[in-house]
Structures are given as structure tokens and as C-alpha cells.
PDB file of N, CA and C in Angstrom:
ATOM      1  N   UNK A   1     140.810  30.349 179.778  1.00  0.00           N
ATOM      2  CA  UNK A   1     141.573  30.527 178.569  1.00  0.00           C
ATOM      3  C   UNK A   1     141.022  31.682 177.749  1.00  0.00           C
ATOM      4  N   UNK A   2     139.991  32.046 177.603  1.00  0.00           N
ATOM      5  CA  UNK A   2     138.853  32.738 177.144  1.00  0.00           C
ATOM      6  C   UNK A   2     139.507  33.990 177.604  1.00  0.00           C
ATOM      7  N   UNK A   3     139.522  34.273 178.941  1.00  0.00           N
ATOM      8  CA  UNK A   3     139.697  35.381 179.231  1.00  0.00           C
ATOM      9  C   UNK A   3     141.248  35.720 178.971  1.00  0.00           C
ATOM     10  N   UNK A   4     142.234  34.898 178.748  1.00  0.00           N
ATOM     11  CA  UNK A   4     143.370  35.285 178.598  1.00  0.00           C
ATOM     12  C   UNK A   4     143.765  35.717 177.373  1.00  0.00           C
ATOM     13  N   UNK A   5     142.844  34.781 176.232  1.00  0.00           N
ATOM     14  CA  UNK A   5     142.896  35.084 174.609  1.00  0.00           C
ATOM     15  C   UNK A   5     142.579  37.167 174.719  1.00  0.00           C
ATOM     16  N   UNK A   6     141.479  36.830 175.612  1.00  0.00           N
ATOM     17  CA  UNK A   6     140.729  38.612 175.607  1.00  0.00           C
ATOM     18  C   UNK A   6     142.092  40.019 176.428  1.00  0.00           C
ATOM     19  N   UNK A   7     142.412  39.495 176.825  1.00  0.00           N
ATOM     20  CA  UNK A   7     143.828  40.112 178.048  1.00  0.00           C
ATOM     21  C   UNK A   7     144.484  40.720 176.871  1.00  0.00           C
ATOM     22  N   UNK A   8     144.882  39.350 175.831  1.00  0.00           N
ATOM     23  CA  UNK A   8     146.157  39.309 174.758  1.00  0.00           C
ATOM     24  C   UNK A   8     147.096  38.550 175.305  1.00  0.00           C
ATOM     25  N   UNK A   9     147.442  37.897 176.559  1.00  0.00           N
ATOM     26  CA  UNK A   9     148.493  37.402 177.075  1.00  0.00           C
ATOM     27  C   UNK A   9     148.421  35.975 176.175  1.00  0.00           C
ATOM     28  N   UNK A  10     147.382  35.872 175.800  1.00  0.00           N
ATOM     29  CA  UNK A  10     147.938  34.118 174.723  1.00  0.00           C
ATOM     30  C   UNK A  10     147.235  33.948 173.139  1.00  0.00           C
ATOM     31  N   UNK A  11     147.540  33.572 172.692  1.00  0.00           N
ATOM     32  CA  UNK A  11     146.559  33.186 171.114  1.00  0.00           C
ATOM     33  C   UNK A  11     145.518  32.085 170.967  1.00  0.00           C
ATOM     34  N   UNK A  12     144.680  32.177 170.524  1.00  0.00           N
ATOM     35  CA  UNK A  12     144.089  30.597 169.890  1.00  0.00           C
ATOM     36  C   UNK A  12     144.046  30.645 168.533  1.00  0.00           C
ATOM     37  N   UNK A  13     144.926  29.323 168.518  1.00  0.00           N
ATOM     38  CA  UNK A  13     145.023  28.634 167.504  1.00  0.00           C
ATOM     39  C   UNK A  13     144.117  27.432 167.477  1.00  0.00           C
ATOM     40  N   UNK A  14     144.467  26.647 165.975  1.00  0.00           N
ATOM     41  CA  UNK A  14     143.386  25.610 165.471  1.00  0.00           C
ATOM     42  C   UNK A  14     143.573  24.685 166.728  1.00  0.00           C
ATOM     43  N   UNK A  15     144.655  24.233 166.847  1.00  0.00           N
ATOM     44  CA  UNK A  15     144.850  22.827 168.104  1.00  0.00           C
ATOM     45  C   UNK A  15     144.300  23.012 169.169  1.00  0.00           C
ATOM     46  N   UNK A  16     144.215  24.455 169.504  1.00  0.00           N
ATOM     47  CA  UNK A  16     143.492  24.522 170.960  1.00  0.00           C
ATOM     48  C   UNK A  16     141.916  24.451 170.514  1.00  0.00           C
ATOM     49  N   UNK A  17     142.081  25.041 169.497  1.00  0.00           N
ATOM     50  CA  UNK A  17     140.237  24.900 169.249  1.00  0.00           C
ATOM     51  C   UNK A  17     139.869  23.628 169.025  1.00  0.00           C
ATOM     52  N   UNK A  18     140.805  22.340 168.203  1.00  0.00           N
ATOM     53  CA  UNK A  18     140.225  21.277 167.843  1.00  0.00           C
ATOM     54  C   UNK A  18     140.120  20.269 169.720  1.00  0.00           C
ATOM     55  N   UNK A  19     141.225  20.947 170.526  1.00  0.00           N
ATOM     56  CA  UNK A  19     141.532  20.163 171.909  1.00  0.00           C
ATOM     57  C   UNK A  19     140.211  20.563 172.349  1.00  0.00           C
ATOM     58  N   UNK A  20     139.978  21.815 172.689  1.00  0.00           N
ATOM     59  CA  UNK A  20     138.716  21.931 173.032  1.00  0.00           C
ATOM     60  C   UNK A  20     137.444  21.346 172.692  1.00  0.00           C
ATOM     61  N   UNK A  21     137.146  21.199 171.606  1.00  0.00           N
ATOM     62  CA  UNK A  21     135.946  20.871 170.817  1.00  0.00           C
ATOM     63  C   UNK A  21     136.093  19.384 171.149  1.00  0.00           C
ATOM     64  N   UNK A  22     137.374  18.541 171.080  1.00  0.00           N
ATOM     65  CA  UNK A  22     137.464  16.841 171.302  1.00  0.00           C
ATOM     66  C   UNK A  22     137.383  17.134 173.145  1.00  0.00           C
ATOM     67  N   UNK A  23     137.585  17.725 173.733  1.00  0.00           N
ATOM     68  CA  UNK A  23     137.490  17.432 175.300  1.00  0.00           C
ATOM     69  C   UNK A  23     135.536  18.112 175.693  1.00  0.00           C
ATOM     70  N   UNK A  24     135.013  18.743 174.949  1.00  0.00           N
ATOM     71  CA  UNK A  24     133.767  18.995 175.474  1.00  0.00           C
ATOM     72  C   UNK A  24     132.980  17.568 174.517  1.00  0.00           C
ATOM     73  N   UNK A  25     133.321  17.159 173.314  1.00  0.00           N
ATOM     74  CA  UNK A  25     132.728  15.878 172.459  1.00  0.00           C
ATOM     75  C   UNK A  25     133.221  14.834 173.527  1.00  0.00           C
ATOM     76  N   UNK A  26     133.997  14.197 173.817  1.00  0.00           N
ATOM     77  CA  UNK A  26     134.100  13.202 174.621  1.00  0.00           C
ATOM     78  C   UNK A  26     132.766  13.503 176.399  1.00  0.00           C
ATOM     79  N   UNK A  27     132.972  14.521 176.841  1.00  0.00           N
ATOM     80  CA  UNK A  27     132.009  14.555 178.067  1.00  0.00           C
ATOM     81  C   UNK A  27     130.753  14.609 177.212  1.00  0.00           C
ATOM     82  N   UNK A  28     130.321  14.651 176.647  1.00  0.00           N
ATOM     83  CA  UNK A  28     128.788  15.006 175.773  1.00  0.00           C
ATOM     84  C   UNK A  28     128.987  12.888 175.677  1.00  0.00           C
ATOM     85  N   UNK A  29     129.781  12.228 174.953  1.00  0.00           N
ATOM     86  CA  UNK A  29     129.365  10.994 174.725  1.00  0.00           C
ATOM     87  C   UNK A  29     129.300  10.553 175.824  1.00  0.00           C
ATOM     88  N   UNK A  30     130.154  10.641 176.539  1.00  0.00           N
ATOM     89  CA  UNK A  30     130.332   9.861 178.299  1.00  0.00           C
ATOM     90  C   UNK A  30     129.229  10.199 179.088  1.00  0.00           C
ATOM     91  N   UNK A  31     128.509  11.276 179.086  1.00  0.00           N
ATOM     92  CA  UNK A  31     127.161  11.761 179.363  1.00  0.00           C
ATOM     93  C   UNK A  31     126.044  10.978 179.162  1.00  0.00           C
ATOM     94  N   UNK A  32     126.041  10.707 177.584  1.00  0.00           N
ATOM     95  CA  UNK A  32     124.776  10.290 176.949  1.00  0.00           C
ATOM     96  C   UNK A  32     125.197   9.047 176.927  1.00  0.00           C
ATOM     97  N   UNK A  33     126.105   8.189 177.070  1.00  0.00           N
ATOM     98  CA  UNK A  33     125.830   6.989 176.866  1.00  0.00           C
ATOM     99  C   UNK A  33     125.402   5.958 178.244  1.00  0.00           C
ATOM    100  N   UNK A  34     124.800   4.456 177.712  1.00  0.00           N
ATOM    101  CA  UNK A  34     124.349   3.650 178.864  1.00  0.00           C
ATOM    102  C   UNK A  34     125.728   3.448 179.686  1.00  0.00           C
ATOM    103  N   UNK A  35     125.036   3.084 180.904  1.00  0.00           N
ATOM    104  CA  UNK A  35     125.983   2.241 181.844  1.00  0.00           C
ATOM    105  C   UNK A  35     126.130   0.626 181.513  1.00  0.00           C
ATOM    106  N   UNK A  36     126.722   0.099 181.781  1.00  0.00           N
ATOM    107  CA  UNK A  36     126.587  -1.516 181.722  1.00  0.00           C
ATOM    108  C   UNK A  36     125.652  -2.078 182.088  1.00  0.00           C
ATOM    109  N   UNK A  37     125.089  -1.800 183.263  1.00  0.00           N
ATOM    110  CA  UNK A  37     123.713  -2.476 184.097  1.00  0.00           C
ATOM    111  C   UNK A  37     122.924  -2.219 183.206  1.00  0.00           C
ATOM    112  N   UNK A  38     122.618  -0.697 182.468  1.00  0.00           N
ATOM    113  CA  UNK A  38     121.612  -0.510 181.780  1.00  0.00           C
ATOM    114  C   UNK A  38     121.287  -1.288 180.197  1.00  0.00           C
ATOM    115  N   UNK A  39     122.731  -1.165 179.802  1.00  0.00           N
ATOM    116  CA  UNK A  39     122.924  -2.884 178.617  1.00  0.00           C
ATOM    117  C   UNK A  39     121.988  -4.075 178.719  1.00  0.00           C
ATOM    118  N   UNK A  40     122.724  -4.030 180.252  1.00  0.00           N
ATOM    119  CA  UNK A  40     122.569  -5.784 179.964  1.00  0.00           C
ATOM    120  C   UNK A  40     121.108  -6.029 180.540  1.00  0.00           C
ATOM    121  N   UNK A  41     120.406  -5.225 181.302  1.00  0.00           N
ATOM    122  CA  UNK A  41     118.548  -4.450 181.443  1.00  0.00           C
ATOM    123  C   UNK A  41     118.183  -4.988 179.916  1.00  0.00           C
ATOM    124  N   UNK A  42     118.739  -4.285 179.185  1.00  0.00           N
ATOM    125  CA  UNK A  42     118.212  -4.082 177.965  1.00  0.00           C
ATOM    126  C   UNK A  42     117.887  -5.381 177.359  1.00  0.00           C
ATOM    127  N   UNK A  43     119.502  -5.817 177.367  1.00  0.00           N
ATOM    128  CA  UNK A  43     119.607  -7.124 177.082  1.00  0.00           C
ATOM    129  C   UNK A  43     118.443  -8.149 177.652  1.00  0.00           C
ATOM    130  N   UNK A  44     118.439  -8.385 178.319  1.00  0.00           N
ATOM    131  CA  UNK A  44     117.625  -9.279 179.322  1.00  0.00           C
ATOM    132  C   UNK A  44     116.370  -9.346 178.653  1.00  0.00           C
ATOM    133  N   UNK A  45     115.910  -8.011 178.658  1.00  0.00           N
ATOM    134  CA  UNK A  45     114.121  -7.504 178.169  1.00  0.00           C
ATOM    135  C   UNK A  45     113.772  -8.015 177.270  1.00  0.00           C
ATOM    136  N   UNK A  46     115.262  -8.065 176.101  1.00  0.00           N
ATOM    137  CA  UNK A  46     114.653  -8.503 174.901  1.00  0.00           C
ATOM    138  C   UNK A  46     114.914  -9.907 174.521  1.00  0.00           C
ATOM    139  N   UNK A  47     115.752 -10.509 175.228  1.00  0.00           N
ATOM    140  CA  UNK A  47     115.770 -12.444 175.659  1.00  0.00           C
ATOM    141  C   UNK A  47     114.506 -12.345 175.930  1.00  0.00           C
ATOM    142  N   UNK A  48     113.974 -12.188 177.100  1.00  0.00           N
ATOM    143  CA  UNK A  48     113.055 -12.615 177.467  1.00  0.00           C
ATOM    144  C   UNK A  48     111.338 -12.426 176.739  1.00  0.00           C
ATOM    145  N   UNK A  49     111.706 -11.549 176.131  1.00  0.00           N
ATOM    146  CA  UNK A  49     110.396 -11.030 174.920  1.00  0.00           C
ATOM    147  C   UNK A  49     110.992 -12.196 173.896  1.00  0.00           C
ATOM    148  N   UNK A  50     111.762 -12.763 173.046  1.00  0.00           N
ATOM    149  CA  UNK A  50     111.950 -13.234 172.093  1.00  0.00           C
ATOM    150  C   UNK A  50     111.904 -14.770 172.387  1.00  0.00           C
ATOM    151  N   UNK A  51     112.116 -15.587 174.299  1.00  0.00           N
ATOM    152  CA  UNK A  51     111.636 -16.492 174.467  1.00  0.00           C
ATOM    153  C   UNK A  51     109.988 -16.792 174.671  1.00  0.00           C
ATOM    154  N   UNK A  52     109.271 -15.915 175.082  1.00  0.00           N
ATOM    155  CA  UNK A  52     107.813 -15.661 174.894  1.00  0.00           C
ATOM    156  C   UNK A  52     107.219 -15.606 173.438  1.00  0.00           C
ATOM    157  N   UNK A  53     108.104 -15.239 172.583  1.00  0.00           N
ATOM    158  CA  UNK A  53     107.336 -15.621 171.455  1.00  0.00           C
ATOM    159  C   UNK A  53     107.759 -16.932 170.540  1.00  0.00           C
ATOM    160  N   UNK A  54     108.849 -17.787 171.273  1.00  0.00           N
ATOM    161  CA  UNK A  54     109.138 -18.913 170.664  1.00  0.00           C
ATOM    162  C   UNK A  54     107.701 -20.124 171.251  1.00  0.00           C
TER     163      UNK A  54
END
């Protein structure tokens, strides 16, 4: 797209900039966030730490 804005064959406007910016923010969260297994890991660790100290 980049290179076509540079050609002149198209414009950027705000929507493409805000589409862009929400389609690279969504792969950045989907990236960084846990998997389920890794949750419920989590989960587990801290049951089991909080029955050890009952």
C-alpha cells in the first residue's frame, strides 16, 4: 500500500490509517497474550500455594 500511496496511484486517508493501526494492535495482543494451558498452569500454581498455606 505504501508503495502505491508513493506511485500516486491511491491516497491515505484517516480509515486506512486507523484500519491499519487496529490490524497491527490486534496481532501485537494475540502475540502477547497467554494460551489457555498457560491460564489454567497459572491457575493451578496458585490453588495449590494457597492450599499449603491453609
Amino acid at each position: 500500500m505504501i508503495v502505491v500511496v508513493i506511485a500516486g496511484q491511491n491516497t491515505l486517508t484517516a480509515p486506512k490509517v486507523i484500519a491499519a493501526v487496529m490490524v497491527f494492535l490486534g496481532v501485537y495482543i494475540v502475540t502477547r497474550s497467554k494460551s489457555r494451558a498457560d491460564v489454567e498452569a497459572d491457575l493451578a500454581k496458585k490453588t495449590a500455594l494457597l492450599q499449603k498455606v491453609e
